[in-house]
PDB file of N, CA and C in Angstrom:
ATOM      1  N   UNK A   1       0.796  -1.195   0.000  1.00  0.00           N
ATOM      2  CA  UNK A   1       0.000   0.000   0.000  1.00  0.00           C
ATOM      3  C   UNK A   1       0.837   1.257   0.000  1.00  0.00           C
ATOM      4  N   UNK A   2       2.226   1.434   0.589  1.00  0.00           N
ATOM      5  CA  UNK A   2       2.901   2.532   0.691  1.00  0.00           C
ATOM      6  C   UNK A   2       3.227   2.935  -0.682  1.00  0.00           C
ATOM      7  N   UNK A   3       3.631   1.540  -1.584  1.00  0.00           N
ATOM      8  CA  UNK A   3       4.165   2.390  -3.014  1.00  0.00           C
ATOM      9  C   UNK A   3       2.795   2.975  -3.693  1.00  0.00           C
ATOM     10  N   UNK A   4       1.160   2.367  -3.027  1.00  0.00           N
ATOM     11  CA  UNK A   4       0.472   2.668  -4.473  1.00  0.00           C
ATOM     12  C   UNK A   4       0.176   4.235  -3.957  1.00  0.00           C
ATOM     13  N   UNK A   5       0.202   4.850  -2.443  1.00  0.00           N
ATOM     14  CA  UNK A   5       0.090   5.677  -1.970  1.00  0.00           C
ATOM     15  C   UNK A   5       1.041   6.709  -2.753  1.00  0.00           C
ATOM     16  N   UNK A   6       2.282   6.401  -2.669  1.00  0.00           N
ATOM     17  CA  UNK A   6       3.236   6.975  -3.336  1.00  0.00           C
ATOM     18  C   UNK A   6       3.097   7.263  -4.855  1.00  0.00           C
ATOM     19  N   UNK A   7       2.817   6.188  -5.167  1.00  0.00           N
ATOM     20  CA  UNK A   7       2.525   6.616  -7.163  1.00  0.00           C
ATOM     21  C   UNK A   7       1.245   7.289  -7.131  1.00  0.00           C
ATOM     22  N   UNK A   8       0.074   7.496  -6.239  1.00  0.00           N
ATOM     23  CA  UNK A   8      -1.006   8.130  -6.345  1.00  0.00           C
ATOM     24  C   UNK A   8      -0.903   9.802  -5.997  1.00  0.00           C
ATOM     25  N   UNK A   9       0.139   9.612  -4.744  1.00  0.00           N
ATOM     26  CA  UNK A   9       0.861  10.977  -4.430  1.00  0.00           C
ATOM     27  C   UNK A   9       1.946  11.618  -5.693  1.00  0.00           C
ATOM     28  N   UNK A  10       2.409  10.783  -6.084  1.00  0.00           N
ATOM     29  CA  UNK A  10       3.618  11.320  -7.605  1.00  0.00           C
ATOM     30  C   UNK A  10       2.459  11.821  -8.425  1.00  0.00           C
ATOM     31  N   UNK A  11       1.365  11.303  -8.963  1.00  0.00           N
ATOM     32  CA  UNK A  11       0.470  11.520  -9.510  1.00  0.00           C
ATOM     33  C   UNK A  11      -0.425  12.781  -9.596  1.00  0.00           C
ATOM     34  N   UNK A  12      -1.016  13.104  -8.183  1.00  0.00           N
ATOM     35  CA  UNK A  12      -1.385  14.012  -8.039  1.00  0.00           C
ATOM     36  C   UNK A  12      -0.511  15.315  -7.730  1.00  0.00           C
ATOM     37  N   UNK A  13       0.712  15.356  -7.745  1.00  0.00           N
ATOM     38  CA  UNK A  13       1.760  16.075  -7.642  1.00  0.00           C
ATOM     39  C   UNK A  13       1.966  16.850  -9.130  1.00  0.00           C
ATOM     40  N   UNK A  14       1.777  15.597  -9.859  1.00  0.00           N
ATOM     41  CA  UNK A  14       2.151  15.863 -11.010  1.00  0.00           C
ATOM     42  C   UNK A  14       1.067  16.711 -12.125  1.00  0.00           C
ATOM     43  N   UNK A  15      -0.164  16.351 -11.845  1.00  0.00           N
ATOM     44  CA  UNK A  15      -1.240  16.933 -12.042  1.00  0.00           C
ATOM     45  C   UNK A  15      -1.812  18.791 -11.657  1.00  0.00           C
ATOM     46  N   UNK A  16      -1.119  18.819 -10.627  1.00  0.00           N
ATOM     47  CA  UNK A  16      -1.256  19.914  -9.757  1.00  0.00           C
ATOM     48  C   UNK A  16      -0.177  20.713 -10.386  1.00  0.00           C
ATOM     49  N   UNK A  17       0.932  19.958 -10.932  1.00  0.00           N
ATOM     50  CA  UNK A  17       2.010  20.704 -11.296  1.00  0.00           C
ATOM     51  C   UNK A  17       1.703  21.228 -12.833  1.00  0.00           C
ATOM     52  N   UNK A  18       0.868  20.665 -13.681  1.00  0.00           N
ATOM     53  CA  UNK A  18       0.363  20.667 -14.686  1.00  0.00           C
ATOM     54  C   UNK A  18      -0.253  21.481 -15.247  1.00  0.00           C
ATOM     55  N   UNK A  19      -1.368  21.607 -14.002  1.00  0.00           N
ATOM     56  CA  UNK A  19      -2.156  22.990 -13.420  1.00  0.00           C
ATOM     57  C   UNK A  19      -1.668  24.139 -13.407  1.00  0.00           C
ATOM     58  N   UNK A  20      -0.926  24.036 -12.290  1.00  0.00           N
ATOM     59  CA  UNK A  20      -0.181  25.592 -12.057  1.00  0.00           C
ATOM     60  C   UNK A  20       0.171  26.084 -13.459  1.00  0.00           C
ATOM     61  N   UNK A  21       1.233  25.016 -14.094  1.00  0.00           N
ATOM     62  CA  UNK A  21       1.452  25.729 -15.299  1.00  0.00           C
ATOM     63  C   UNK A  21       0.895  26.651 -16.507  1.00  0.00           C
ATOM     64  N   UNK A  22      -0.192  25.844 -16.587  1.00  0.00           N
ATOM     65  CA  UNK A  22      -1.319  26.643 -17.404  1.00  0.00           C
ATOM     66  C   UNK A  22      -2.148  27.316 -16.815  1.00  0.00           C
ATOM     67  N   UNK A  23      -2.381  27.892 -15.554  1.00  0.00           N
ATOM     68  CA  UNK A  23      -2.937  28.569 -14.366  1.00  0.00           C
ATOM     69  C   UNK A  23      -1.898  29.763 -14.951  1.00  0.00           C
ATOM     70  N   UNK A  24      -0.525  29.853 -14.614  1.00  0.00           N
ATOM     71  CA  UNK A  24       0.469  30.973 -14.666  1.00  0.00           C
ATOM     72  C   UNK A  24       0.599  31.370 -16.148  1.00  0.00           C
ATOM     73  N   UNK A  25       0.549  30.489 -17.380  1.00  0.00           N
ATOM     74  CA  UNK A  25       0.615  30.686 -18.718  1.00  0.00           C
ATOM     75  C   UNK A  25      -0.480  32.194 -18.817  1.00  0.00           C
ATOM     76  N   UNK A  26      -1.814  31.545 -18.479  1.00  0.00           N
ATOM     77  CA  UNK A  26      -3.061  32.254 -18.746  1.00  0.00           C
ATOM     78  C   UNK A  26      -2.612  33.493 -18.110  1.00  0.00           C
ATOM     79  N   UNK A  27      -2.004  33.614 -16.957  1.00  0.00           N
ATOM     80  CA  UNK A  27      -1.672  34.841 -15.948  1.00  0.00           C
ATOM     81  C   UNK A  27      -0.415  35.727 -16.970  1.00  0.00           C
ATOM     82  N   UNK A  28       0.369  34.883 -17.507  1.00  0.00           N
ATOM     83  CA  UNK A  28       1.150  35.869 -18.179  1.00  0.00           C
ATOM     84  C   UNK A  28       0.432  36.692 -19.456  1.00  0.00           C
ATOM     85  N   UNK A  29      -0.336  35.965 -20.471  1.00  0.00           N
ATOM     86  CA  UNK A  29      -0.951  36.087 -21.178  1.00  0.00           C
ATOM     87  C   UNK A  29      -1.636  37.775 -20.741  1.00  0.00           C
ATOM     88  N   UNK A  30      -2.750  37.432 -19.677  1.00  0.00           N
ATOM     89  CA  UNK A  30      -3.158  38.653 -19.578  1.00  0.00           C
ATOM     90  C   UNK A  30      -2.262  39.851 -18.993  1.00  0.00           C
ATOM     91  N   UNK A  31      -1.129  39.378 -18.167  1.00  0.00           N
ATOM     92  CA  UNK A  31      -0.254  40.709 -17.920  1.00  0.00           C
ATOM     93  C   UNK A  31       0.525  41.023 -19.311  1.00  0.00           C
ATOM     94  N   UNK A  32       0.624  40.414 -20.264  1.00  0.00           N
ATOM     95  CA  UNK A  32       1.523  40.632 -21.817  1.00  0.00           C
ATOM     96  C   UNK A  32       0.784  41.343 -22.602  1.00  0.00           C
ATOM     97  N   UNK A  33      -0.886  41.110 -22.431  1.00  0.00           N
ATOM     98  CA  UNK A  33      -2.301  41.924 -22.671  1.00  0.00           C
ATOM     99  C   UNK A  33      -2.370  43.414 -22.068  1.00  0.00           C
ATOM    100  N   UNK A  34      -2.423  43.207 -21.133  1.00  0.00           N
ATOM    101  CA  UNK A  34      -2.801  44.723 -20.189  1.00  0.00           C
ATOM    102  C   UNK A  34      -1.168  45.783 -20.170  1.00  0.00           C
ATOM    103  N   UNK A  35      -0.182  45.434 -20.415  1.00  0.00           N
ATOM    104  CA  UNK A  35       0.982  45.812 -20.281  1.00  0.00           C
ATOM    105  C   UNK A  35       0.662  46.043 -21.591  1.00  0.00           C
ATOM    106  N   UNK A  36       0.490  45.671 -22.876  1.00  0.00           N
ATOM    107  CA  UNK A  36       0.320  46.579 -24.452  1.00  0.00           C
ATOM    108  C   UNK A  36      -0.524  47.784 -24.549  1.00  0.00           C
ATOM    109  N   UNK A  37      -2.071  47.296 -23.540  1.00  0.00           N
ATOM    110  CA  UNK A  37      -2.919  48.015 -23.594  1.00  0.00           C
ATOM    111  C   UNK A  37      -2.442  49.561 -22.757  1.00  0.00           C
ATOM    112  N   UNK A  38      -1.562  49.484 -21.376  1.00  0.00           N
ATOM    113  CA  UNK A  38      -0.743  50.466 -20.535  1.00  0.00           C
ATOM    114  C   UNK A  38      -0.063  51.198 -21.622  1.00  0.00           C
ATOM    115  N   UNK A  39       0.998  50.364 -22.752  1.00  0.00           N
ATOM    116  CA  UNK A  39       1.833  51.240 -23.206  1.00  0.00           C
ATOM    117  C   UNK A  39       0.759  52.015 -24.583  1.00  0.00           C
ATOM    118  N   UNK A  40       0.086  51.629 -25.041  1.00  0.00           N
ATOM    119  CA  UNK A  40      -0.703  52.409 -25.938  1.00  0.00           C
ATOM    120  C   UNK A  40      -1.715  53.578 -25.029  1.00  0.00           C
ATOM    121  N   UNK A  41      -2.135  53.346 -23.710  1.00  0.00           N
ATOM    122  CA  UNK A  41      -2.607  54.355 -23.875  1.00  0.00           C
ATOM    123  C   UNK A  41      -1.511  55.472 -23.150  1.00  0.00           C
ATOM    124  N   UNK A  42      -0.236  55.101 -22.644  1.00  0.00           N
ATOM    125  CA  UNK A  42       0.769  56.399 -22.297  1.00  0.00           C
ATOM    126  C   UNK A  42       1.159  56.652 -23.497  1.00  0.00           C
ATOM    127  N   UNK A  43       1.212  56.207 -24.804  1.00  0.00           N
ATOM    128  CA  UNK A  43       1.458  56.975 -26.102  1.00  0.00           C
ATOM    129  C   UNK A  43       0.401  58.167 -26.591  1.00  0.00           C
ATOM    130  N   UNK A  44      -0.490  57.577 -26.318  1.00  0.00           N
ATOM    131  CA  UNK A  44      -2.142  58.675 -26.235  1.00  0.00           C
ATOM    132  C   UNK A  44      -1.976  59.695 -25.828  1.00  0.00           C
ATOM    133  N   UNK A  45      -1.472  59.551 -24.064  1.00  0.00           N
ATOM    134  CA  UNK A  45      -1.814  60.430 -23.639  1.00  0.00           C
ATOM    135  C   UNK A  45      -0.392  61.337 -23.693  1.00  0.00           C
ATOM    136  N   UNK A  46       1.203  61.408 -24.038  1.00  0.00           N
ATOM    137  CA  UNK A  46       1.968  62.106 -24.858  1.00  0.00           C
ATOM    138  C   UNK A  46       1.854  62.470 -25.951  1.00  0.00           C
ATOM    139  N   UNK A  47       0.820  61.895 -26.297  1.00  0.00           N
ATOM    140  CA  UNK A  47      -0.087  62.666 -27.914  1.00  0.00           C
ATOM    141  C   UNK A  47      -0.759  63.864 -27.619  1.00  0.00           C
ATOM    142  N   UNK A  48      -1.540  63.460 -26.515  1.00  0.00           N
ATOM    143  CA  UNK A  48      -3.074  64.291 -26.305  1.00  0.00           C
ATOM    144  C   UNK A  48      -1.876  65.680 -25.854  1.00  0.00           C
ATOM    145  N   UNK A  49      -0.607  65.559 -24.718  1.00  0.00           N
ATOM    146  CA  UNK A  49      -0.252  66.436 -23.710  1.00  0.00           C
ATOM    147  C   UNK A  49       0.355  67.300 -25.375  1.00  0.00           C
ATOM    148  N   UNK A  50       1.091  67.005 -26.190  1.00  0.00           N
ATOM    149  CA  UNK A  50       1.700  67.290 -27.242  1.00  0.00           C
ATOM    150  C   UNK A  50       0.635  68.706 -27.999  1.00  0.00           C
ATOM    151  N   UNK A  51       0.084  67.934 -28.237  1.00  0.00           N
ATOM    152  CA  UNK A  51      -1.388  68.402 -29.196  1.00  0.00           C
ATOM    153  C   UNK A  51      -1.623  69.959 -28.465  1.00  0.00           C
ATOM    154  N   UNK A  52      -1.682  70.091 -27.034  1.00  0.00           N
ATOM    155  CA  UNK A  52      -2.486  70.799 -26.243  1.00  0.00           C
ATOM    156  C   UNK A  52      -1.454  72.326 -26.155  1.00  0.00           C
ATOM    157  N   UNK A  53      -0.056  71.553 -25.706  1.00  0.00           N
ATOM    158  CA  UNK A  53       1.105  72.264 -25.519  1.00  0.00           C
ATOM    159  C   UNK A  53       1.460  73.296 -26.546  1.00  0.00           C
ATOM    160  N   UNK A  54       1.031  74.342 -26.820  1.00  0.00           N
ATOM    161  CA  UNK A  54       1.602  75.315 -27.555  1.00  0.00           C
ATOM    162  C   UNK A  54       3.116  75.443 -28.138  1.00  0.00           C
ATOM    163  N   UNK A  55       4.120  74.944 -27.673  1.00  0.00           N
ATOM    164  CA  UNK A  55       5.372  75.071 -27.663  1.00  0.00           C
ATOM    165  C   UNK A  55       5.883  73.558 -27.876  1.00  0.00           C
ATOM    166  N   UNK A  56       4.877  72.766 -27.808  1.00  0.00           N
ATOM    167  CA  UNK A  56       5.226  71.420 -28.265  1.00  0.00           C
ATOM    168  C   UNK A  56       5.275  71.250 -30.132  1.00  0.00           C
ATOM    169  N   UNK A  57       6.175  70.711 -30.664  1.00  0.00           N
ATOM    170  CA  UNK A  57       6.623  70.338 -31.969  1.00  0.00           C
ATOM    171  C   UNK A  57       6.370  68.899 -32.544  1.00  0.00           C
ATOM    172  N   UNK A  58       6.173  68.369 -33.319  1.00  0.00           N
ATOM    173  CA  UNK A  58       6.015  66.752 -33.287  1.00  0.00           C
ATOM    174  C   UNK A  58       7.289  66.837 -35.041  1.00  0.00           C
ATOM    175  N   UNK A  59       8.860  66.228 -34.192  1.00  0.00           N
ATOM    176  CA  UNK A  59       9.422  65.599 -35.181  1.00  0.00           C
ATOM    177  C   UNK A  59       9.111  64.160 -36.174  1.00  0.00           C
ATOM    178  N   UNK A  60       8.462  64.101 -36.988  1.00  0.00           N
ATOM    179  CA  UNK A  60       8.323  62.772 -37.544  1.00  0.00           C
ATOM    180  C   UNK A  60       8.780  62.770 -38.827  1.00  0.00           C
TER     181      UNK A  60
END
């Protein structure tokens, strides 16, 4: 009984470990999401401050 305990414990170890992984995948996913969405709108809003600024120039 100790080894089937043991291969049932390796098992569910392994499962759990399986988990996490694609638990944290999904978690990066949306911080790789919301971190594009952050840097587009601080481009916006050095647009918007640009636009407003009288003395601001836009080299392009």
């Amino acid at each position: 009984m100790t080894t089937l305990s043991r291969t049932q414990s390796a098992q569910d170890t392994s499962k759990a470990m399986r988990w996490l992984s694609v638990y944290q995948s999904s978690h990066q996913v949306q911080y790789l999401h919301l971190q594009a969405q952050l840097d587009t709108l601080l481009l916006e809003l050095q647009r918007a401050k640009q636009q407003q600024s009288p003395t601001a120039t836009c080299h392009n």
